[in-house]
N, C-alpha and C. Protein backbone atom coordinates (compact mmCIF):
# COMPACT_ATOMS: atom_id res chain seq x y z
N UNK A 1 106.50 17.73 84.09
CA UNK A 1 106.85 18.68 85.11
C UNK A 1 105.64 19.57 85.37
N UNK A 2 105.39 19.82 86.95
CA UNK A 2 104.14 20.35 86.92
C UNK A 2 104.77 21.73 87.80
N UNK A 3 104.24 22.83 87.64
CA UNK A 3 104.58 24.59 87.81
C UNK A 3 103.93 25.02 88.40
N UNK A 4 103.94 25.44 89.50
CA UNK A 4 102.66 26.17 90.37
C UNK A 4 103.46 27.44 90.75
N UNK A 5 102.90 28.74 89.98
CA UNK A 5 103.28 29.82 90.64
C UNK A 5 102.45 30.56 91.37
N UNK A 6 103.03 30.96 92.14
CA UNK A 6 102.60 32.26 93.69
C UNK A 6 102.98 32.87 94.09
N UNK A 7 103.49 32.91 95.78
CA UNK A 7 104.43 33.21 96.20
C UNK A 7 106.03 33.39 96.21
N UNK A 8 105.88 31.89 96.03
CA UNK A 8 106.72 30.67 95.70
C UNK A 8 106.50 29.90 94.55
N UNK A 9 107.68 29.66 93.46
CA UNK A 9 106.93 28.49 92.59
C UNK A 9 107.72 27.46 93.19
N UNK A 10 106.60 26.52 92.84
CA UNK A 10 106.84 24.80 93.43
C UNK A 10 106.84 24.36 91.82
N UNK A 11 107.94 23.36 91.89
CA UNK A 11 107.94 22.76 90.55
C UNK A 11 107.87 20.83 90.89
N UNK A 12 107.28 20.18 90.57
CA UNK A 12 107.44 19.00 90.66
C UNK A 12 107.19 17.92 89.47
N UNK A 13 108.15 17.03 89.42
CA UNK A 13 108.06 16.19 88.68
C UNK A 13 106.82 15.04 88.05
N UNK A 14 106.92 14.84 87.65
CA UNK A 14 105.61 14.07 87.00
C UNK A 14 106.23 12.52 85.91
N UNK A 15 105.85 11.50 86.42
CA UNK A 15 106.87 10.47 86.06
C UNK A 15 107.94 10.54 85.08
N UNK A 16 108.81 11.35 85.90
CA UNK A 16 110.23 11.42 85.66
C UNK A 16 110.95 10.52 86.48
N UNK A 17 112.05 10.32 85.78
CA UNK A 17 113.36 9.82 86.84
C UNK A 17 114.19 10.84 87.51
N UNK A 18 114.64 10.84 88.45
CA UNK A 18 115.17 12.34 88.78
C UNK A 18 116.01 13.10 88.19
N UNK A 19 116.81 12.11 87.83
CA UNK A 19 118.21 12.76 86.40
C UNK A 19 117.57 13.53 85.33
N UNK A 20 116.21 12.58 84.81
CA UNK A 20 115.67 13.82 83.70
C UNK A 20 115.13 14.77 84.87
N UNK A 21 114.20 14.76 85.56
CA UNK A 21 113.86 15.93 85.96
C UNK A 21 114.71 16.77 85.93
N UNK A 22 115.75 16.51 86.79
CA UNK A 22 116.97 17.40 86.86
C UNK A 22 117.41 17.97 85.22
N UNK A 23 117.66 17.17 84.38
CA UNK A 23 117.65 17.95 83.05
C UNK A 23 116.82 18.60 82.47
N UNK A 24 115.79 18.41 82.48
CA UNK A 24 114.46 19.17 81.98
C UNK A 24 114.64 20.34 82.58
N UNK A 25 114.68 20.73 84.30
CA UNK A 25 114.82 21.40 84.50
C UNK A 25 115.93 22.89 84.42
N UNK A 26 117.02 22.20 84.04
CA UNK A 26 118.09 22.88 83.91
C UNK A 26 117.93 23.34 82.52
N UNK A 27 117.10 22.74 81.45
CA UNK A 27 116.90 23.19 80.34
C UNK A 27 115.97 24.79 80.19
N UNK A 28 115.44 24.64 81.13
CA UNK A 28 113.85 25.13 81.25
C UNK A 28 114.22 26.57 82.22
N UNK A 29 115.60 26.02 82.59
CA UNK A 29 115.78 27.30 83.84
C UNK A 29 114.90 28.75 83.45
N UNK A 30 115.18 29.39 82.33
CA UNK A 30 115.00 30.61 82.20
C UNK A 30 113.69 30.91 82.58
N UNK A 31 113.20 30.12 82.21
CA UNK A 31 111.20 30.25 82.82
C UNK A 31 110.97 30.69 84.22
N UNK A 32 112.06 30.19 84.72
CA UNK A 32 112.11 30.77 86.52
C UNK A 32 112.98 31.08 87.29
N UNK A 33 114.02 31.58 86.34
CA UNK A 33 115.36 32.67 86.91
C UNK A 33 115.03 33.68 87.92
N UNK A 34 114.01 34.36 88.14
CA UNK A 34 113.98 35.67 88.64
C UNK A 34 113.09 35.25 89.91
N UNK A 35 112.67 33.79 90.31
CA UNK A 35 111.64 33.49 91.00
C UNK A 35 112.59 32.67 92.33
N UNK A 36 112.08 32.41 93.68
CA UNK A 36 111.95 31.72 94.53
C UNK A 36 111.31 30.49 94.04
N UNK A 37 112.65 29.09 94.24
CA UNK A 37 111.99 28.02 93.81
C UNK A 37 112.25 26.70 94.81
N UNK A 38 111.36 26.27 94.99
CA UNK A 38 110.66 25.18 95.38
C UNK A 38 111.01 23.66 94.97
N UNK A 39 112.13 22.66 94.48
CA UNK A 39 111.91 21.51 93.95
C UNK A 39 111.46 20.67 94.55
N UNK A 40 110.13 19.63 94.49
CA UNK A 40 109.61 18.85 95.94
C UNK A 40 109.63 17.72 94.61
N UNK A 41 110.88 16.95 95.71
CA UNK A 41 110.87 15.50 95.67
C UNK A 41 110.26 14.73 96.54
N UNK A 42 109.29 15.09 97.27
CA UNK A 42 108.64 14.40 97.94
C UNK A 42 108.29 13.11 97.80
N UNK A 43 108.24 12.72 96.35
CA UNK A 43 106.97 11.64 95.80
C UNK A 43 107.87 10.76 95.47
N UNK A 44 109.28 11.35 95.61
CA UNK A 44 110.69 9.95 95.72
C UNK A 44 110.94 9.25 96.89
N UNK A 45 110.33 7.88 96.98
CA UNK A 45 110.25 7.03 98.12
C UNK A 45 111.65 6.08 98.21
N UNK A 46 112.38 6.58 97.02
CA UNK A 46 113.67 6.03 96.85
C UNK A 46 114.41 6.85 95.84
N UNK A 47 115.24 7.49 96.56
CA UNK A 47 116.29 8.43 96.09
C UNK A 47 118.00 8.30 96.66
N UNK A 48 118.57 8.35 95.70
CA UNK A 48 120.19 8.54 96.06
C UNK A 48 120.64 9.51 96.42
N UNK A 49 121.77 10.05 97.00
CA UNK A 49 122.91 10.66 96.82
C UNK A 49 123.09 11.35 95.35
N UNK A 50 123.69 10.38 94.94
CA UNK A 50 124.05 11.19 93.22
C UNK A 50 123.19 11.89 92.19
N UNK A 51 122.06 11.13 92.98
CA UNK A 51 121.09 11.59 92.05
C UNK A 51 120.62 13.15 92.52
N UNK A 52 120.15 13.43 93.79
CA UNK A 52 119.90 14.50 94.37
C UNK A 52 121.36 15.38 94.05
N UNK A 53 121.99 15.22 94.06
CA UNK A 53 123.50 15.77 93.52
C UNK A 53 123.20 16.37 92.15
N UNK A 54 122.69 16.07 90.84
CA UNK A 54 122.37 16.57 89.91
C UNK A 54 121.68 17.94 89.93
N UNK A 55 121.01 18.39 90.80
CA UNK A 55 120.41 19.83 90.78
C UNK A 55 121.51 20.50 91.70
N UNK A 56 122.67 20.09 91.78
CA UNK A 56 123.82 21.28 92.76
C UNK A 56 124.17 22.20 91.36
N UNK A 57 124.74 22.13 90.43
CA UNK A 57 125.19 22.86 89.61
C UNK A 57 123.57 24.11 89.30
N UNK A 58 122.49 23.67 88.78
CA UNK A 58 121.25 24.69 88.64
C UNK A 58 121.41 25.26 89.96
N UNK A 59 121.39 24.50 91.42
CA UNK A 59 121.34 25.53 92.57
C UNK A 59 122.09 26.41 92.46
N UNK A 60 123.43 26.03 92.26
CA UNK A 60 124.31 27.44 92.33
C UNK A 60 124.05 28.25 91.71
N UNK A 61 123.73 28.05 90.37
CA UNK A 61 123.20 28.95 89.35
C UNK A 61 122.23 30.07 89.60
N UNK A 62 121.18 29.10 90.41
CA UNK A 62 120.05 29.89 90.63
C UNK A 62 120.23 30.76 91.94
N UNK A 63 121.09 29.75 92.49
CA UNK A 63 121.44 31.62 93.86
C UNK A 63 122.32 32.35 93.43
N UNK A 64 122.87 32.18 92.83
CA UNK A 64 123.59 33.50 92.32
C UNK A 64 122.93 34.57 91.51
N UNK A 65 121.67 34.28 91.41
CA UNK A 65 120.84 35.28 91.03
C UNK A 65 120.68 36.05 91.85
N UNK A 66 120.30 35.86 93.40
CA UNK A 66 120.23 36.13 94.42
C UNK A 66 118.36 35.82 94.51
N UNK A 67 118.15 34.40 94.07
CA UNK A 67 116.79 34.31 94.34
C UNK A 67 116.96 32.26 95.17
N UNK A 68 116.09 31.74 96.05
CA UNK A 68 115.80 31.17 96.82
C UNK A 68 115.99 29.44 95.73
N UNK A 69 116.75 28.44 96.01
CA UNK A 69 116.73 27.09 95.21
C UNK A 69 116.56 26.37 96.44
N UNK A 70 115.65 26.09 96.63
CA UNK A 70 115.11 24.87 97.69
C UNK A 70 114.45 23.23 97.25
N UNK A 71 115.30 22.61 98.00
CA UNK A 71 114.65 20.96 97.24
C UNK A 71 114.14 20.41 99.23
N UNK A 72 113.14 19.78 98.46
CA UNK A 72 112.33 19.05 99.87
C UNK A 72 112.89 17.46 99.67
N UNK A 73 113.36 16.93 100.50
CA UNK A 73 113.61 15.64 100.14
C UNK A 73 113.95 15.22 101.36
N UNK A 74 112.86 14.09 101.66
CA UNK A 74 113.31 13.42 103.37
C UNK A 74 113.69 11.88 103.21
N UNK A 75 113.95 11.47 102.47
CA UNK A 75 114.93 9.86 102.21
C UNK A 75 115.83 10.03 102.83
N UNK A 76 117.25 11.07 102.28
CA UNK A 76 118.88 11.06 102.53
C UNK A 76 118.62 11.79 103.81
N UNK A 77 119.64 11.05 104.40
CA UNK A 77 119.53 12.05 105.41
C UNK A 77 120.60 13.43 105.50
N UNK A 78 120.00 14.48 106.44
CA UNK A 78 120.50 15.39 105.86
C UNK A 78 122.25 15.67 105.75
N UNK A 79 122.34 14.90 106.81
CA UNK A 79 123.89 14.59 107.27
C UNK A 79 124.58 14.49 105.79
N UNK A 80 124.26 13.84 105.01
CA UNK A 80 124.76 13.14 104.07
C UNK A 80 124.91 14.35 102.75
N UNK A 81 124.09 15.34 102.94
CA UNK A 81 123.79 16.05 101.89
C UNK A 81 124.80 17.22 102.12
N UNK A 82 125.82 18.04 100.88
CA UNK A 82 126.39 18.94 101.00
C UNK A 82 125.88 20.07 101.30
N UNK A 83 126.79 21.31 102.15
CA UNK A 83 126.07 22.17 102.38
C UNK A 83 125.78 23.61 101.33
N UNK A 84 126.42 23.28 100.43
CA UNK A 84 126.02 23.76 99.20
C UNK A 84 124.70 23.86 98.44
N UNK A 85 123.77 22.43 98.51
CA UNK A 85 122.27 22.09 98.60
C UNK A 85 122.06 22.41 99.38
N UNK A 86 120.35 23.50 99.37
CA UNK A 86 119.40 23.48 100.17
C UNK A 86 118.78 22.59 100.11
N UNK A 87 118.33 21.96 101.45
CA UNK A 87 117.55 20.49 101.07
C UNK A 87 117.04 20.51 102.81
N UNK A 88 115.16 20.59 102.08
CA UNK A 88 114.68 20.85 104.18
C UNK A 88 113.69 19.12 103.59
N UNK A 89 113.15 18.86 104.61
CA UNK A 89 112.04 17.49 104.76
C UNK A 89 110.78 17.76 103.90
N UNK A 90 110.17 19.38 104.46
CA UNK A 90 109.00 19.19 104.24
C UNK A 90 108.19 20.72 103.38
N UNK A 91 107.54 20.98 102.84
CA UNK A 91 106.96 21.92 102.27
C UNK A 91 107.15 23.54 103.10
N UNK A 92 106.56 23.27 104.56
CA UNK A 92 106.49 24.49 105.42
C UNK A 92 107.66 24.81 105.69
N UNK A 93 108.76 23.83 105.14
CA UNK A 93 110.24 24.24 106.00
C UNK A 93 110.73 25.10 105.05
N UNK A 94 110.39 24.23 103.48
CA UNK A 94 111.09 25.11 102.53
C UNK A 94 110.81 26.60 101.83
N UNK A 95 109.06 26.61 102.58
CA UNK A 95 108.67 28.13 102.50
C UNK A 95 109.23 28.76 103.70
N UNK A 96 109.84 28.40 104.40
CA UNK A 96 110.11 29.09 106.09
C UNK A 96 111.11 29.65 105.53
N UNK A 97 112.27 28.54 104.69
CA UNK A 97 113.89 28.83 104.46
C UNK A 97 113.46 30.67 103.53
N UNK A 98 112.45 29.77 102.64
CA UNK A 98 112.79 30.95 101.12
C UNK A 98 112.14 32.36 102.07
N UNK A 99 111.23 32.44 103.11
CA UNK A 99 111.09 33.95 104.12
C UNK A 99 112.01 34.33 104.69
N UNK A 100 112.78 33.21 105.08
CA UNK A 100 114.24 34.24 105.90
C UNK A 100 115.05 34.10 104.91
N UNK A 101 115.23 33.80 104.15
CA UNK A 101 116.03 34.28 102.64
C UNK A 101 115.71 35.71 101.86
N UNK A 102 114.36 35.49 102.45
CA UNK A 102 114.46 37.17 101.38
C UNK A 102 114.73 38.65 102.58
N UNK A 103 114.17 37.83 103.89
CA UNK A 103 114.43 38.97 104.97
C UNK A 103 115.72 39.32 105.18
N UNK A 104 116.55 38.01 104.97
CA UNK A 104 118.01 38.53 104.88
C UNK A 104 118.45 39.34 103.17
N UNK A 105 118.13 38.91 102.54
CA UNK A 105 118.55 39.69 101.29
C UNK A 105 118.09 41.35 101.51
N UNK A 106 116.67 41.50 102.34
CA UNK A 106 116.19 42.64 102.33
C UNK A 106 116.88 43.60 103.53
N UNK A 107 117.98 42.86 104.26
CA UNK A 107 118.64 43.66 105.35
C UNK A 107 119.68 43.73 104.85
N UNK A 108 120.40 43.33 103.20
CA UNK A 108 121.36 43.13 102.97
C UNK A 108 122.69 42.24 103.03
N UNK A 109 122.23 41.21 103.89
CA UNK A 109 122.98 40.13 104.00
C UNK A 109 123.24 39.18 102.58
């Protein structure tokens, strides 16, 4: 798992299968509870349903912090994906989401 903090941390996998990623990560949560996060599955040229389904339980988790759980993933389409997951295509979308996420947190929404 590779960690890039900034703005935003971006977390991405590193030959994982997504299920572990997804566990590793959920293990690991506390390292980035308080942060705007980033998961880029980008580098999955073949991804499921169920599998992208495994980070819904950490998402909830992690917005109920009241901080930003964003996954990039352009395989499924979005149709297909609950609206419970954040899930945009591409990098700029998912920094776009996590700016009007905090502008709304910061107006109180």
């Amino acid at each position: 798992m590779n960690i890039k903090r900034g703005e935003h941390t971006i977390i991405e996998a590193i030959n994982d299968s997504v299920v572990d990623f997804s566990s590793a990560l959920t293990k690991r949560h506390k390292e980035f509870n308080s942060e705007n996060v980033i998961v880029d599955l980008s580098k999955y040229k073949s991804l499921e349903l169920e599998e992208l389904l495994t980070f819904l339980e950490l998402s909830n988790v992690h917005r109920k912090e009241n901080k930003s759980f964003v996954i990039i993933n352009s395989v499924i389409p979005m149709e297909k994906i609950p609206d419970e997951l954040i899930v945009v295509p591409s990098m700029q979308e998912a920094k776009d989401l996590i700016q009007m996420d905090e502008i709304q947190r910061e107006l109180g929404f």
